[in-house]
Protein backbone atom coordinates (compact mmCIF):
# COMPACT_ATOMS: atom_id res chain seq x y z
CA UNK A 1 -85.71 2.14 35.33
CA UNK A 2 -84.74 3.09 31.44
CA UNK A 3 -80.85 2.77 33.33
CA UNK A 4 -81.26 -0.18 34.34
CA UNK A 5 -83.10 -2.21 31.73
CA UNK A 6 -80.33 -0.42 29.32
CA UNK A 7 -77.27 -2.30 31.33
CA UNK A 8 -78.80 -5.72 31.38
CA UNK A 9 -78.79 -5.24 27.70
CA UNK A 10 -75.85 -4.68 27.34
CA UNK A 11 -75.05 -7.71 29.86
CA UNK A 12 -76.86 -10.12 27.90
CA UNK A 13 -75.31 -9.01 24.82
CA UNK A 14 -71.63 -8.71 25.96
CA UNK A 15 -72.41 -11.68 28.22
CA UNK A 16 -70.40 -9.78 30.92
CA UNK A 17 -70.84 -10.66 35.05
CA UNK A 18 -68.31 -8.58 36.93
CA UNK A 19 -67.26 -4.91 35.80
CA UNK A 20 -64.91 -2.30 36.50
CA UNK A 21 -66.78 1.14 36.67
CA UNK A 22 -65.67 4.65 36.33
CA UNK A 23 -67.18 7.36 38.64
CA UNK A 24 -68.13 11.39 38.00
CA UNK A 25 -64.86 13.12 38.09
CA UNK A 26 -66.96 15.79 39.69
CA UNK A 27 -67.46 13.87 43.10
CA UNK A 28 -63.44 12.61 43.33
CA UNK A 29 -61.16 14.04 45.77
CA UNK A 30 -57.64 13.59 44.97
CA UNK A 31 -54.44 15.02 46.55
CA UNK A 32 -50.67 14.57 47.13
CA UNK A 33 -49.07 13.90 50.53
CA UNK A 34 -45.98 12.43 52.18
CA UNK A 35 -45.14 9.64 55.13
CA UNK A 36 -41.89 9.10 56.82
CA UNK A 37 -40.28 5.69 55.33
CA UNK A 38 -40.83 4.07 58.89
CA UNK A 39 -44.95 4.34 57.33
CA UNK A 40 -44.14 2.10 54.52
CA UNK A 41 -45.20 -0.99 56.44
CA UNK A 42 -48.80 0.60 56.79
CA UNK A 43 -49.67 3.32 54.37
CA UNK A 44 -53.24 2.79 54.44
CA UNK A 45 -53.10 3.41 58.00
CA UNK A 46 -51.36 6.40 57.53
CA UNK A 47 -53.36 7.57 54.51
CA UNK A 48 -56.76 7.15 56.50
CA UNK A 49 -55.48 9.51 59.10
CA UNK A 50 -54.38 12.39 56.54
CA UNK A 51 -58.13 12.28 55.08
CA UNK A 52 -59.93 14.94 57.49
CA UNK A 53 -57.03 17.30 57.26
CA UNK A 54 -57.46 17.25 53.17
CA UNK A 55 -61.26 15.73 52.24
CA UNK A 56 -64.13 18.18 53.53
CA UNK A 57 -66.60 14.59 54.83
CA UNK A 58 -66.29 12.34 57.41
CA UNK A 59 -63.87 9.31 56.97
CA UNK A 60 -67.03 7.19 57.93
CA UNK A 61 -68.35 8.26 54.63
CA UNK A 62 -65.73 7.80 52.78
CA UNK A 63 -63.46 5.23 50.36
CA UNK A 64 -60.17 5.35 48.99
CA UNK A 65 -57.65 4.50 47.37
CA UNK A 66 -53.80 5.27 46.94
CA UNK A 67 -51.27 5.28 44.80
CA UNK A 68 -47.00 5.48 45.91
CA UNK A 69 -45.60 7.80 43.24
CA UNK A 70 -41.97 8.26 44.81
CA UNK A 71 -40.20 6.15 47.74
CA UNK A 72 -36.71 7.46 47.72
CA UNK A 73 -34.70 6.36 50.57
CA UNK A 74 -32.26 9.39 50.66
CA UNK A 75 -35.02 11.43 51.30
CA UNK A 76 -36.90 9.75 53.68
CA UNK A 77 -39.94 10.32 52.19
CA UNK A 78 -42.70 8.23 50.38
CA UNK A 79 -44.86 10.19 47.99
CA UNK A 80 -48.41 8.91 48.15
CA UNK A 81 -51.39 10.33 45.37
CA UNK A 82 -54.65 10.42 47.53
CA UNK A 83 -58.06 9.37 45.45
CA UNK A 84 -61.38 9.56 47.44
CA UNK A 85 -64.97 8.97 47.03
CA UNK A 86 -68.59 9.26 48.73
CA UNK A 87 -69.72 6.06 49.98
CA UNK A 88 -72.84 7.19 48.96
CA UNK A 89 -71.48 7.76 45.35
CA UNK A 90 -70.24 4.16 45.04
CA UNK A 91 -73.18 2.41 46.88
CA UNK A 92 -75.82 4.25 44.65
CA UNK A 93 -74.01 2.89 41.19
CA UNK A 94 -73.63 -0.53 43.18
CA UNK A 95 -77.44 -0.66 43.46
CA UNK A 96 -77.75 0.07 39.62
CA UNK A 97 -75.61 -2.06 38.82
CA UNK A 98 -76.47 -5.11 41.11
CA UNK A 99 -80.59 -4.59 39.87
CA UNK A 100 -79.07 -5.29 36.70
CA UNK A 101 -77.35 -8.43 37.58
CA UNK A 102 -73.63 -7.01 37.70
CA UNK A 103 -71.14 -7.28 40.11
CA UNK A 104 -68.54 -4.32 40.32
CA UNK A 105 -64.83 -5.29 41.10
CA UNK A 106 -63.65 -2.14 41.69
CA UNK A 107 -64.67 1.70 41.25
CA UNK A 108 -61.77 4.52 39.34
CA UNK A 109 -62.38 7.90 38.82
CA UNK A 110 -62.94 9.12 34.98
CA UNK A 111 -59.46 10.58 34.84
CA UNK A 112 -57.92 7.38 36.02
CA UNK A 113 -60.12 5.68 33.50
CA UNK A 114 -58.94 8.00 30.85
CA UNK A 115 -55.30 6.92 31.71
CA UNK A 116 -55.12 3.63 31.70
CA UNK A 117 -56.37 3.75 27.97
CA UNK A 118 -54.56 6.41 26.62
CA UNK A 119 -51.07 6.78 28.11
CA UNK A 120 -48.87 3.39 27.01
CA UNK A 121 -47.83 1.23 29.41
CA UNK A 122 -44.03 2.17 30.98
CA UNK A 123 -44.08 5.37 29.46
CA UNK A 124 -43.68 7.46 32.41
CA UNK A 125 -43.27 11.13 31.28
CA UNK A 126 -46.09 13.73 32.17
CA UNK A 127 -48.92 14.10 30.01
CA UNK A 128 -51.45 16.42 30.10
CA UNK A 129 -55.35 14.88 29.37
CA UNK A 130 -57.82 16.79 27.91
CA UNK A 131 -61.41 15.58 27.67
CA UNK A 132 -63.90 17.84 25.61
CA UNK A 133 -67.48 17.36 26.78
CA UNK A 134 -70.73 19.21 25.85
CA UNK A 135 -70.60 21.20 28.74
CA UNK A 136 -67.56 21.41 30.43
CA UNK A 137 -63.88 20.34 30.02
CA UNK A 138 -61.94 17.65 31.97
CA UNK A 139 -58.12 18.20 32.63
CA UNK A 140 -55.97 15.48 34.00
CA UNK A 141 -52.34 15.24 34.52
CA UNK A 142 -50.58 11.82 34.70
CA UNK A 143 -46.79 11.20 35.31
CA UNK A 144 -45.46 7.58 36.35
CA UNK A 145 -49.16 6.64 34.99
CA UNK A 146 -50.19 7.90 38.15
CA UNK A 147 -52.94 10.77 37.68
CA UNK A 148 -51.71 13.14 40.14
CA UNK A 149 -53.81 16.18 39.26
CA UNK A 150 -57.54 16.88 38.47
CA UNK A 151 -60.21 19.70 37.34
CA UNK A 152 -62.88 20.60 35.28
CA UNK A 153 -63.53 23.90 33.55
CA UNK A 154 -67.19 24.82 33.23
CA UNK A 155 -66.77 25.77 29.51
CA UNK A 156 -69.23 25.04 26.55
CA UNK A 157 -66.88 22.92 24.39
CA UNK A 158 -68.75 24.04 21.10
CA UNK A 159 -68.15 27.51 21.91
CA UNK A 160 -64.70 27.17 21.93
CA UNK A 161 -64.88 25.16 18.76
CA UNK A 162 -66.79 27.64 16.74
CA UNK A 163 -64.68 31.02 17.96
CA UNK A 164 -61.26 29.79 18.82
CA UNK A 165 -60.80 33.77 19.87
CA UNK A 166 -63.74 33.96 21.49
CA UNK A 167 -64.36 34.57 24.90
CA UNK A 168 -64.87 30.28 26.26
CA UNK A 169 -61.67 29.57 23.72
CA UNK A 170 -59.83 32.11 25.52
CA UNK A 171 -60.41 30.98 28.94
CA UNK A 172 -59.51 27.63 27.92
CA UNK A 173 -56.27 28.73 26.82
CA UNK A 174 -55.42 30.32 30.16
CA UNK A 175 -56.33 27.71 32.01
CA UNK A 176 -54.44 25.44 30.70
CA UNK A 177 -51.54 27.86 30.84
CA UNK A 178 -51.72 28.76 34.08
CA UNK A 179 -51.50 24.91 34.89
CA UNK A 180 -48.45 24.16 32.99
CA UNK A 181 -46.53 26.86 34.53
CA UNK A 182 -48.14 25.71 38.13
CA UNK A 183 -47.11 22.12 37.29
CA UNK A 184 -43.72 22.99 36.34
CA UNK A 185 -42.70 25.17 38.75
CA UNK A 186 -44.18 23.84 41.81
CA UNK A 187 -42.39 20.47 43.35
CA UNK A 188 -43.85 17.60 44.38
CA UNK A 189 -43.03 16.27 47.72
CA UNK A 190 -40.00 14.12 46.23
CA UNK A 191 -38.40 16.05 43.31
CA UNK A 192 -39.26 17.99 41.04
CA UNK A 193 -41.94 17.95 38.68
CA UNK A 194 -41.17 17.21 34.91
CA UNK A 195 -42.18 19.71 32.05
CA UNK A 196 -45.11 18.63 30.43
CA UNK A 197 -44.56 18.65 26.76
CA UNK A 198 -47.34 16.34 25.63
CA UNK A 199 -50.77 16.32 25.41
CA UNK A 200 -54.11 13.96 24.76
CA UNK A 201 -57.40 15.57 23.71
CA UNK A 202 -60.36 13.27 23.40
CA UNK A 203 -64.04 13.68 22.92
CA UNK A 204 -65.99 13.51 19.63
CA UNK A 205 -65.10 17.24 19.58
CA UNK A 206 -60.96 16.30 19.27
CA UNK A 207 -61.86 15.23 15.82
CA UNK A 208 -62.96 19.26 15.32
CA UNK A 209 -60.96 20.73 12.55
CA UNK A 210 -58.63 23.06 13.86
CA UNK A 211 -58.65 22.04 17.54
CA UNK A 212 -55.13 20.41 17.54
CA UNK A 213 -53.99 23.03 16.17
CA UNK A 214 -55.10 25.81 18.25
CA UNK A 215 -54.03 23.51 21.58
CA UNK A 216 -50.63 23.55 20.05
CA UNK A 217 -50.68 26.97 19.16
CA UNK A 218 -51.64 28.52 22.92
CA UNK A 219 -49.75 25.68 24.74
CA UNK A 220 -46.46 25.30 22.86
CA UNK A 221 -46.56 21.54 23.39
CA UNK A 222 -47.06 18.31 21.42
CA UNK A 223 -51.03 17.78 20.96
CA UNK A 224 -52.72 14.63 19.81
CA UNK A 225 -55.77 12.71 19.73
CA UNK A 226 -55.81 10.12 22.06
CA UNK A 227 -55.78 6.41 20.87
CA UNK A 228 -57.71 4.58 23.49
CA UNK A 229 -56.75 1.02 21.92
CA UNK A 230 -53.05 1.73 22.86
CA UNK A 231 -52.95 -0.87 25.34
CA UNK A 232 -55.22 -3.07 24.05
CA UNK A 233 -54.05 -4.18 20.72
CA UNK A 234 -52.14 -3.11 17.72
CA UNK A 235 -53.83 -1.35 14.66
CA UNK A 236 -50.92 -3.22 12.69
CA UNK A 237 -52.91 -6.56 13.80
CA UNK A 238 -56.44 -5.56 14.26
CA UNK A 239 -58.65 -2.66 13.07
CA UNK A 240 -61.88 -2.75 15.06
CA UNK A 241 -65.02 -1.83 13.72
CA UNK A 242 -65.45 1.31 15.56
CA UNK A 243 -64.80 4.47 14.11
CA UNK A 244 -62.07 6.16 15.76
CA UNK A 245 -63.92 9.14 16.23
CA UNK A 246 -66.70 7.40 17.96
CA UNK A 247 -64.41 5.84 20.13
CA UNK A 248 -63.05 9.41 21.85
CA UNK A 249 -66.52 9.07 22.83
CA UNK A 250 -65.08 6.53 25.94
């Protein structure tokens, strides 16, 4: 298995043991929901019964995970972010992984991957990720560094980078739209939701000349590329030896 011999490669060379892995965005539920404070004692209970009314599988077949966003006592209320995967998804990367001689410590979605790179730590303001693959683009939006919001637009990323009126840049554009004004105007279960006025692009393809630009242009927000060292170290004390560009790559 090409996969496999490829891994314990990079085992031996990295000398690595356990590993935290990031899983297809594609096969990740996620949703929003509320308990009564009197639930706070047991929210995994709680959250394990509000999974067939929102995930289309079984709860025998599934894990999750979850994530309080709000508990305001005034309002009774504890906001809970929902994040859910196929046990069949997780066990198959497990077996991978395991024939390679790695031990997973945990599994994350892409998105909440992306996040925990990219947005700095305590900054809690809503940001809006975009991730520019070959085939399709990746949307995530994060507030509290909590990744309350997921999708994926089946878009050819170089068509949008060589037309940015054509007919894939356009779409883009109103996609993204659409979700800003959706995000702003909708409430979450707890308050309401903060404008989004900032955004991270990253993929090889967020070094394309012009991109930022044209983000900026159709969004009327802040656009940059995403720095996925943020939280790792400062560029004022180390410069590592891969190329930023390669690193949007993640």
């Amino acid at each position: 298995n090409c996969v496999v011999t490829a891994l314990r490669k990079v085992k031996d060379e990295l000398k690595l043991k356990h590993v935290i892995v990031a899983l297809p965005e594609q096969k990740n539920y996620i949703f929003n929901t509320t308990f009564p404070h009197t639930a706070v004692s047991d929210i995994a209970s709680a959250v394990r019964f509000s999974l067939e009314e929102n995930v289309p599988i079984d709860y025998s077949e599934l894990n999750f995970d979850y994530y309080v966003v709000d508990s305001i006592e005034s309002q009774k209320d504890i906001e809970v972010v929902v994040s859910v995967f196929p046990k069949s998804i997780i066990q198959s990367y497990t077996d991978i992984l395991e024939q390679a001689g790695l031990i997973p410590i945990s599994f994350v979605s892409e998105s909440t991957s992306l996040a925990n790179a990219l947005v700095p730590r305590g900054d809690d303001k809503p940001y809006l990720i975009i991730r520019m693959l070959e085939d399709r683009v990746n949307i995530a939006i994060v507030q509290k560094q909590i990744v309350q919001y997921t999708s994926t637009l089946n878009v050819r990323t170089k068509e949008i980078l060589d037309s940015f009126e054509g007919p894939a840049a356009k779409e883009l554009k109103e996609s993204l739209n659409k979700l800003l004004i959706f995000w702003f105007t909708s409430r979450s279960v707890a308050s309401e939701h903060k404008k989004i006025e900032d955004a991270i692009i990253v993929g090889k393809c967020a070094y394309k000349e012009g991109a930022v630009e044209f983000l900026e242009k159709n969004l009327k927000i802040s656009v940059e590329i995403g720095n996925v060292w943020v939280n790792a170290f400062s560029a004022d004390n180390y410069i590592p030896s891969l190329h930023k560009k390669e690193s949007l790559d993640y």
